[in-house]
N, C-alpha and C. Protein backbone atom coordinates (compact mmCIF):
# COMPACT_ATOMS: atom_id res chain seq x y z
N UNK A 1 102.87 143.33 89.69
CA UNK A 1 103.15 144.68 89.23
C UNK A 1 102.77 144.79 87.75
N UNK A 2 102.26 145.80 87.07
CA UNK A 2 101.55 146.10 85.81
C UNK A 2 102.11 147.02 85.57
N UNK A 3 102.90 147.54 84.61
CA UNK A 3 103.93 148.24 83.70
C UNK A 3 103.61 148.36 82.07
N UNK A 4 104.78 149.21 82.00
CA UNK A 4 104.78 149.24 80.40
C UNK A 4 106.04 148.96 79.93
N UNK A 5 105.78 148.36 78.67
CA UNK A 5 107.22 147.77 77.97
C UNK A 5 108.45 148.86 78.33
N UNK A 6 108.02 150.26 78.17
CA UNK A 6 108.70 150.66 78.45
C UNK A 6 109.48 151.05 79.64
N UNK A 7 108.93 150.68 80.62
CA UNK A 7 109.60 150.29 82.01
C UNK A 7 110.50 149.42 82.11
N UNK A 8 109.64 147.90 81.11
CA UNK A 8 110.81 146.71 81.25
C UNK A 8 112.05 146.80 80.71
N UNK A 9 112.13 147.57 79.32
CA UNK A 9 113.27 147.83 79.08
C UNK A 9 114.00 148.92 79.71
N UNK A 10 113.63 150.21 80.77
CA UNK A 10 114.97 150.74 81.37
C UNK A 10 114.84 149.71 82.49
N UNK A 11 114.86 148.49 82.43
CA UNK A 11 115.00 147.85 83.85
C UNK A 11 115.80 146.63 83.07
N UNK A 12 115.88 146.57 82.41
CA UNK A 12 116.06 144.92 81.89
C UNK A 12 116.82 145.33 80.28
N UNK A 13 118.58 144.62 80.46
CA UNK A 13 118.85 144.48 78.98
C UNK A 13 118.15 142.77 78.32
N UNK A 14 117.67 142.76 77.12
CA UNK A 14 117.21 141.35 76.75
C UNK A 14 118.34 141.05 75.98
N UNK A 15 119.45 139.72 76.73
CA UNK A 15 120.31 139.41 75.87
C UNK A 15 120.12 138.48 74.35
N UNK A 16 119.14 137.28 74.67
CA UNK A 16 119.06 136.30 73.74
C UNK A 16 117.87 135.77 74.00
N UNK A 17 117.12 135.00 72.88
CA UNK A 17 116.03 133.83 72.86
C UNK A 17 116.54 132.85 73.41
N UNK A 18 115.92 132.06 74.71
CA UNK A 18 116.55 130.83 74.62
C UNK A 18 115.21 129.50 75.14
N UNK A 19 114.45 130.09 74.67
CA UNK A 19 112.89 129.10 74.21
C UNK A 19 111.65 129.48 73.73
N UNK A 20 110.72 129.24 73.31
CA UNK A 20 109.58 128.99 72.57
C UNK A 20 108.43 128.36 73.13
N UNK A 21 107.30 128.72 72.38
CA UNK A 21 106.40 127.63 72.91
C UNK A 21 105.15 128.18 72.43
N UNK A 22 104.51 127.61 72.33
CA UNK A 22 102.70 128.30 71.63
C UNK A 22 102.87 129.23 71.45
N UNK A 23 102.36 130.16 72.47
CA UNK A 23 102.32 131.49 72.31
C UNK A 23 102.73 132.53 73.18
N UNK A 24 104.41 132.17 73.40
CA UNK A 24 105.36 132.95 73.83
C UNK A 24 106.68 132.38 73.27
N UNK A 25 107.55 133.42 73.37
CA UNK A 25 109.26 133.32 73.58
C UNK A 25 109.62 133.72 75.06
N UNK A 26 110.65 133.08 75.44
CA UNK A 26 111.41 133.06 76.51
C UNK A 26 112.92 133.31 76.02
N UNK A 27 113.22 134.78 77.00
CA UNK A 27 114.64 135.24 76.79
C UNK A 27 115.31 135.25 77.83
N UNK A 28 116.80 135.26 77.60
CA UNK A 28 117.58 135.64 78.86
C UNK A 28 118.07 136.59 78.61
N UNK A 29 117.64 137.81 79.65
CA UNK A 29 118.02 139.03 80.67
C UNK A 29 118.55 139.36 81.49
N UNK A 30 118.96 140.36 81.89
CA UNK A 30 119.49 141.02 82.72
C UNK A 30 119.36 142.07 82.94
N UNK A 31 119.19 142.10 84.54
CA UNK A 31 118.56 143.38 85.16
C UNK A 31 119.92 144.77 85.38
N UNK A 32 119.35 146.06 84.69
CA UNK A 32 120.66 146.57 84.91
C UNK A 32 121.45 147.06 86.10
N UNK A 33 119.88 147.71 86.94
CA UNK A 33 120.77 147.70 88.29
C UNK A 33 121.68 146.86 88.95
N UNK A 34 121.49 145.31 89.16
CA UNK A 34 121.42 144.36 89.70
C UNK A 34 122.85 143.30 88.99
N UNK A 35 122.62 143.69 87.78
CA UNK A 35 123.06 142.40 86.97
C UNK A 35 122.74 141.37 87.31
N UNK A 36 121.41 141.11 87.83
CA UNK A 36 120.75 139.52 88.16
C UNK A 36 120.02 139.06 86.85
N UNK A 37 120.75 137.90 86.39
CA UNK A 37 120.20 137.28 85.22
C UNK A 37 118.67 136.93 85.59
N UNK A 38 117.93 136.84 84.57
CA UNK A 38 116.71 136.62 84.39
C UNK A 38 116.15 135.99 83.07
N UNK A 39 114.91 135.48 82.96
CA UNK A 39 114.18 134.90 81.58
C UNK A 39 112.89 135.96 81.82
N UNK A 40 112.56 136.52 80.79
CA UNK A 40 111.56 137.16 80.29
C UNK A 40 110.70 136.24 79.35
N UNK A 41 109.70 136.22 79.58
CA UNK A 41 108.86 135.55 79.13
C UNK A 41 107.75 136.93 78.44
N UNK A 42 108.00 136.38 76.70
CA UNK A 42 106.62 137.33 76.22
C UNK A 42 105.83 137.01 75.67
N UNK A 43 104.29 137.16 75.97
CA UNK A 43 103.55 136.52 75.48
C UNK A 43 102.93 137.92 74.77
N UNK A 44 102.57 137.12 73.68
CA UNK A 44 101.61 138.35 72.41
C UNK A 44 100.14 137.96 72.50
N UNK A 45 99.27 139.03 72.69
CA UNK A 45 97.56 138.84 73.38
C UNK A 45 97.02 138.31 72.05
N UNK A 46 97.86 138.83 70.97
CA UNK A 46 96.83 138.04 69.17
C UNK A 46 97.46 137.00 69.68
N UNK A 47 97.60 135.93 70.07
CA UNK A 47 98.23 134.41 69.59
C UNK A 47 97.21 133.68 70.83
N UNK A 48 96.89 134.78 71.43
CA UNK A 48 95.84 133.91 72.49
C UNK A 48 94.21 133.85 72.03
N UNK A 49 93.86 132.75 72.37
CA UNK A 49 92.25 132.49 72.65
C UNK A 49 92.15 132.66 74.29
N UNK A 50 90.31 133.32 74.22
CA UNK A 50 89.90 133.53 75.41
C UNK A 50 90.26 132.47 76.49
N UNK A 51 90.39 131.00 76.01
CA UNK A 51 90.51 130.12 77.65
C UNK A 51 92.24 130.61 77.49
N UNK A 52 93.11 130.08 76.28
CA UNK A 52 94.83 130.59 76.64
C UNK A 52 94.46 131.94 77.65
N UNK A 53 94.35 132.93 77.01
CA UNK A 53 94.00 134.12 78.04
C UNK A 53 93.87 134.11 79.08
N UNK A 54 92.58 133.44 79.67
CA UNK A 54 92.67 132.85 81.10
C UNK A 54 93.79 131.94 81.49
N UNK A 55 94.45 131.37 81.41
CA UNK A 55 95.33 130.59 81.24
C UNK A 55 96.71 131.66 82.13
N UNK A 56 97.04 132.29 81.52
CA UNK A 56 98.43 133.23 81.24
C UNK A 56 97.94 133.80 82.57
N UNK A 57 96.24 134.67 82.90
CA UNK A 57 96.56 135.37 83.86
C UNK A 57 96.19 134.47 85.39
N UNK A 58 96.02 133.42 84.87
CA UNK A 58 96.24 132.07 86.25
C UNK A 58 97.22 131.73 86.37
N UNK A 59 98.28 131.51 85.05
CA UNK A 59 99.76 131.71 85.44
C UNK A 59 100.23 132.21 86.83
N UNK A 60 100.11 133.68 85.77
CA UNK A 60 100.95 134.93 86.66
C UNK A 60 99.99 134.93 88.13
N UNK A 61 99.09 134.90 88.31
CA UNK A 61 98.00 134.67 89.88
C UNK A 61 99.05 133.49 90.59
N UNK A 62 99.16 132.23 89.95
CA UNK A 62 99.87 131.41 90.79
C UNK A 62 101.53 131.19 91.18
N UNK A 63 102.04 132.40 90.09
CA UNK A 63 103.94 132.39 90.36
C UNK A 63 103.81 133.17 91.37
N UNK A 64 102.58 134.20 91.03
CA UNK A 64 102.66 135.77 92.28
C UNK A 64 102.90 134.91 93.91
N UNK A 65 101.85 133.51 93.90
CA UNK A 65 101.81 133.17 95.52
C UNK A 65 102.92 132.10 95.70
N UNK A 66 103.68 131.71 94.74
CA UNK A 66 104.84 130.44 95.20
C UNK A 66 105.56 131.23 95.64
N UNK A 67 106.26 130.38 97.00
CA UNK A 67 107.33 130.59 97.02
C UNK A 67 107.91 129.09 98.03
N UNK A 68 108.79 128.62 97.06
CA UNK A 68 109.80 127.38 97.45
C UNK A 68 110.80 127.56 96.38
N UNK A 69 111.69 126.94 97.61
CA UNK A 69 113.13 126.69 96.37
C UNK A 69 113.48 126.26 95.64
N UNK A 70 112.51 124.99 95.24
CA UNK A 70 112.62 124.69 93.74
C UNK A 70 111.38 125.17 92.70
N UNK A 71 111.02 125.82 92.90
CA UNK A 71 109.32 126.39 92.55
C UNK A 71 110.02 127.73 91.89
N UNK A 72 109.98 127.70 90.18
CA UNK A 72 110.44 129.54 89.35
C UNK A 72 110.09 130.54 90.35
N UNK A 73 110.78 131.85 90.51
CA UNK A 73 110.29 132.92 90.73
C UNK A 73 109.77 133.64 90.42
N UNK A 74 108.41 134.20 90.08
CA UNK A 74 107.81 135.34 89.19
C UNK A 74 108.83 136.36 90.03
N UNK A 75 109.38 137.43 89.79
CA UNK A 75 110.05 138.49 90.06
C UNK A 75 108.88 140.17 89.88
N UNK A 76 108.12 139.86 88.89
CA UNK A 76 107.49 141.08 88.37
C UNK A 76 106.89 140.80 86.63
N UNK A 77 105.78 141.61 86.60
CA UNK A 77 105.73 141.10 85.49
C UNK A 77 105.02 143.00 84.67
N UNK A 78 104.95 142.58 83.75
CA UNK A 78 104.27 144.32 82.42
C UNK A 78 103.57 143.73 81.59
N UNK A 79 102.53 144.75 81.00
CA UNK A 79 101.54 144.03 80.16
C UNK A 79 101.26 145.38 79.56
N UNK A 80 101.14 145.38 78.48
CA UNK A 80 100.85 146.41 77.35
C UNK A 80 99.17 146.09 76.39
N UNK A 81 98.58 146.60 76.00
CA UNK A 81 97.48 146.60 75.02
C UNK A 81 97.79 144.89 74.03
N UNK A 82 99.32 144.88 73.89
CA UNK A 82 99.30 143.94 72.89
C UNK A 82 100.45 143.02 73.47
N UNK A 83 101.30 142.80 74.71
CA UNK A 83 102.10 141.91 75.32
C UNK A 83 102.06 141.78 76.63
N UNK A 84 102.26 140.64 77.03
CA UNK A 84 102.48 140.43 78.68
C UNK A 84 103.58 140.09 78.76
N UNK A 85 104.65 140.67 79.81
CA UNK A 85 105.92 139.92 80.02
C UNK A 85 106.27 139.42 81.30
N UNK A 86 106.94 138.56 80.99
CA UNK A 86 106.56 137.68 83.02
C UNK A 86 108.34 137.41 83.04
N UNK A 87 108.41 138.41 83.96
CA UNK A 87 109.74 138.23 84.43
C UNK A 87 110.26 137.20 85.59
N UNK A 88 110.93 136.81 85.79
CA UNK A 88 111.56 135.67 86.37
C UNK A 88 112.48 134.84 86.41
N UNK A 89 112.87 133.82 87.45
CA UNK A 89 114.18 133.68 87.87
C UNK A 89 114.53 132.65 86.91
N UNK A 90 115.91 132.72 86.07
CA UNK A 90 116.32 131.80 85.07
C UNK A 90 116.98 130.92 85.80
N UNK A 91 116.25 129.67 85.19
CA UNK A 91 116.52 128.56 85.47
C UNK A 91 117.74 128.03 84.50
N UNK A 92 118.78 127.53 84.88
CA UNK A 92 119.63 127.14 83.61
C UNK A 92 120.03 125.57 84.18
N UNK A 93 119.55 125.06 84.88
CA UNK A 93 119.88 123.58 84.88
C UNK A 93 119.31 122.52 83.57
N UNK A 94 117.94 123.26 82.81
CA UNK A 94 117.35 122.74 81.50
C UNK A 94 116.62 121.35 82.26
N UNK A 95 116.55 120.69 81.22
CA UNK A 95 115.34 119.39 81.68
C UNK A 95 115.93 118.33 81.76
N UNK A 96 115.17 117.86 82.84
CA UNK A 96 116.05 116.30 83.84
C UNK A 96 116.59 115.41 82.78
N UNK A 97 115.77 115.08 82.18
CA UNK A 97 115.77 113.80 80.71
C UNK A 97 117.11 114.05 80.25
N UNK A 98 117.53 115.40 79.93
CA UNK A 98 119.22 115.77 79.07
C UNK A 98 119.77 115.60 80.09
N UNK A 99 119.55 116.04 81.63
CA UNK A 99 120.96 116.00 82.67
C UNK A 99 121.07 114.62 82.61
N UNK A 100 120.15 113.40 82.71
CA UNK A 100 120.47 112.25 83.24
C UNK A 100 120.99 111.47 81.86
N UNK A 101 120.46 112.08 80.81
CA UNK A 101 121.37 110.94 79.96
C UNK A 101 122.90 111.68 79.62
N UNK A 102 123.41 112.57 80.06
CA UNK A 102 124.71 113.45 79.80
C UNK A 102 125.61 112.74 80.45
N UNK A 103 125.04 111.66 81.64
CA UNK A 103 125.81 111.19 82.54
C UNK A 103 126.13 110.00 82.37
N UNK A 104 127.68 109.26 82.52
CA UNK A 104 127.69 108.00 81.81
C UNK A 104 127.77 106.96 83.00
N UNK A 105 127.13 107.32 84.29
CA UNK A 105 126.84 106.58 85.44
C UNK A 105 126.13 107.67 85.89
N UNK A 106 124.38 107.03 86.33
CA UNK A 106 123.93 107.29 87.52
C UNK A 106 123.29 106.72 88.46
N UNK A 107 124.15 106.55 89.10
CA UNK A 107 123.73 105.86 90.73
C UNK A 107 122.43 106.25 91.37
N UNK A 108 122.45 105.40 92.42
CA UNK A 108 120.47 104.97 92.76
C UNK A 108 120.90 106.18 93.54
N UNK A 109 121.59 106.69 94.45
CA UNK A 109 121.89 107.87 94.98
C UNK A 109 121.20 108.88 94.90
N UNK A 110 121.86 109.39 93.59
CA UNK A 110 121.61 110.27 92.60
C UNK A 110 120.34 110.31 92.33
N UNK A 111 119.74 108.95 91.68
CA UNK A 111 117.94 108.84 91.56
C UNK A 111 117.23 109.40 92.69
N UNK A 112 117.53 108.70 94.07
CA UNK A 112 116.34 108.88 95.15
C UNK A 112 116.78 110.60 95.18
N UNK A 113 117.73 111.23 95.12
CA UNK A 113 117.79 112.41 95.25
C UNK A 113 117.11 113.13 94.72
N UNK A 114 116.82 112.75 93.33
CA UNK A 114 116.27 113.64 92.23
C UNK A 114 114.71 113.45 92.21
N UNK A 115 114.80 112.26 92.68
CA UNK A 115 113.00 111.81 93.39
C UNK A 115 112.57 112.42 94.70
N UNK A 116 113.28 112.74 95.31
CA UNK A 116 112.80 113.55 96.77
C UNK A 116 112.59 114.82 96.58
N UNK A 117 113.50 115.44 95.90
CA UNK A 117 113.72 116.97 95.74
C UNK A 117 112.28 116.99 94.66
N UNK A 118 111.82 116.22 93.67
CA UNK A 118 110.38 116.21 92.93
C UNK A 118 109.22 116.16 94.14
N UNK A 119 109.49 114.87 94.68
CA UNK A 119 108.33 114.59 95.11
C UNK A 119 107.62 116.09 96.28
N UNK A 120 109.01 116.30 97.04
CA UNK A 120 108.47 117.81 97.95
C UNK A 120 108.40 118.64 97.30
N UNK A 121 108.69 119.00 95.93
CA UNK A 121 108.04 120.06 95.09
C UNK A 121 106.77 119.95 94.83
N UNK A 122 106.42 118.92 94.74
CA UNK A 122 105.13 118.48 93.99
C UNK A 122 104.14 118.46 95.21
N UNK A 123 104.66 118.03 96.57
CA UNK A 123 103.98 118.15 97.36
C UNK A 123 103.51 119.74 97.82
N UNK A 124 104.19 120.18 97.79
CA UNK A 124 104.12 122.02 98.24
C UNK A 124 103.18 122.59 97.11
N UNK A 125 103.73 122.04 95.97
CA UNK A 125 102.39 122.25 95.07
C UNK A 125 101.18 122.06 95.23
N UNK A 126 100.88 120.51 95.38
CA UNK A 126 99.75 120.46 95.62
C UNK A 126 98.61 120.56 96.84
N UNK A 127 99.30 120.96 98.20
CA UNK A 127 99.13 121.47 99.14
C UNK A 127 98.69 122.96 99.33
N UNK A 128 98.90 123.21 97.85
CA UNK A 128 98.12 124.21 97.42
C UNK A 128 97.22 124.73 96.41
N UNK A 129 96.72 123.56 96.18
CA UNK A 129 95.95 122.99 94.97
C UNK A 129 96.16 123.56 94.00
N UNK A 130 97.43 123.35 93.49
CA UNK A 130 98.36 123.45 91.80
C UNK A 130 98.35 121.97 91.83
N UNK A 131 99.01 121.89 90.27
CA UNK A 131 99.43 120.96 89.67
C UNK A 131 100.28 121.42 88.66
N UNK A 132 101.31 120.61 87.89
CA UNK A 132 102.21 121.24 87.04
C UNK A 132 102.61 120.04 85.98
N UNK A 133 103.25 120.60 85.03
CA UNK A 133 103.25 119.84 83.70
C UNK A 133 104.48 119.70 83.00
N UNK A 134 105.66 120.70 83.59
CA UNK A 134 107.04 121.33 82.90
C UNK A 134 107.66 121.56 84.16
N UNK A 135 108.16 120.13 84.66
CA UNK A 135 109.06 120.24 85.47
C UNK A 135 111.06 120.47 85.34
N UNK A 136 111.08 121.77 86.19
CA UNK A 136 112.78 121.26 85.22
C UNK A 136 113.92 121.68 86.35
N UNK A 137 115.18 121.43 86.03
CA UNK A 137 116.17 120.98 87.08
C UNK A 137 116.59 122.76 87.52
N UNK A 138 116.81 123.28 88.59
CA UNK A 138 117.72 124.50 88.70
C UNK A 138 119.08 124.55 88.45
C-alpha cells in the first residue's frame, strides 16, 4: 500500500524511538483504531544511494510476500517525495545474544530449541531464495 505521511499519522500514534541504523529510525506505535502496537520504520530518500534505494524497495517487495511465524510482518507501508515508512509487527523479544546471557542457566534444552525454531526460519527463507542478516527473538 502507497500513502501519504499523512494517512500514517491519522492511522498511527508514534509513541517513541526505539532503534537506529544507517539510514532509518525505528519507532514504536500504535495503531489507533486497533491499539495494536507496532514499529514504524522511517527511512529518509537523502540518506540513500541508488543501490541503498534498491535495497529498501527489495525490502518492502520481500516483507510484502513472507508470511511465517517467526518471519516480521510488513503490515503496510507510505512513501512520500522525501520518506518511506514500513510499518510492522513489533518485535519486543530484542536480540538472542542479550536473552541468553540475561540467563544465569541455560540448558541444552533451551539451545536445541532456539536452534530449531532458527534453523525452520531460515529454512522457509531460503526456500524462497532470501537470505537474512538481523535475526531476532519475538
Amino acid at each position: 500500500m502507497t500513502d501519504t505521511a499523512n494517512s500514517l499519522l491519522e492511522k498511527y500514534i508514534i509513541l517513541k524511538k526505539i532503534g537506529e541504523g544507517g539510514y532509518s529510525k525505528v519507532f514504536h506505535a500504535q495503531c489507533k483504531k486497533t491499539k495494536q502496537d507496532v514499529a514504524i520504520k522511517i527511512i529518509e530518500r537523502r540518506n540513500l544511494d541508488s543501490e541503498e534505494s534498491m535495497y529498501v524497495q527489495n525490502e518492502i517487495q520481500i516483507l510484502s510476500e513472507l508470511d511465517h511465524p517467526n518471519v516480521v510482518k510488513m503490515i503496510e507501508f507510505f512513501e512520500t517525495k522525501d520518506q518511506i515508512f514500513i510499518v510492522m509487527e513489533l518485535m519486543k523479544g530484542g536480540e538472542l545474544f542479550d536473552r541468553i546471557i540475561e540467563k544465569e542457566q541455560f540448558t541444552e534444552d533451551e539451545a536445541a530449541e532456539i536452534i530449531r525454531v532458527i534453523a525452520d526460519t531460515i529454512r522457509y527463507c531460503h526456500s524462497l531464495g532470501i537470505s537474512h542478516r538481523d535475526l531476532k527473538v519475538k
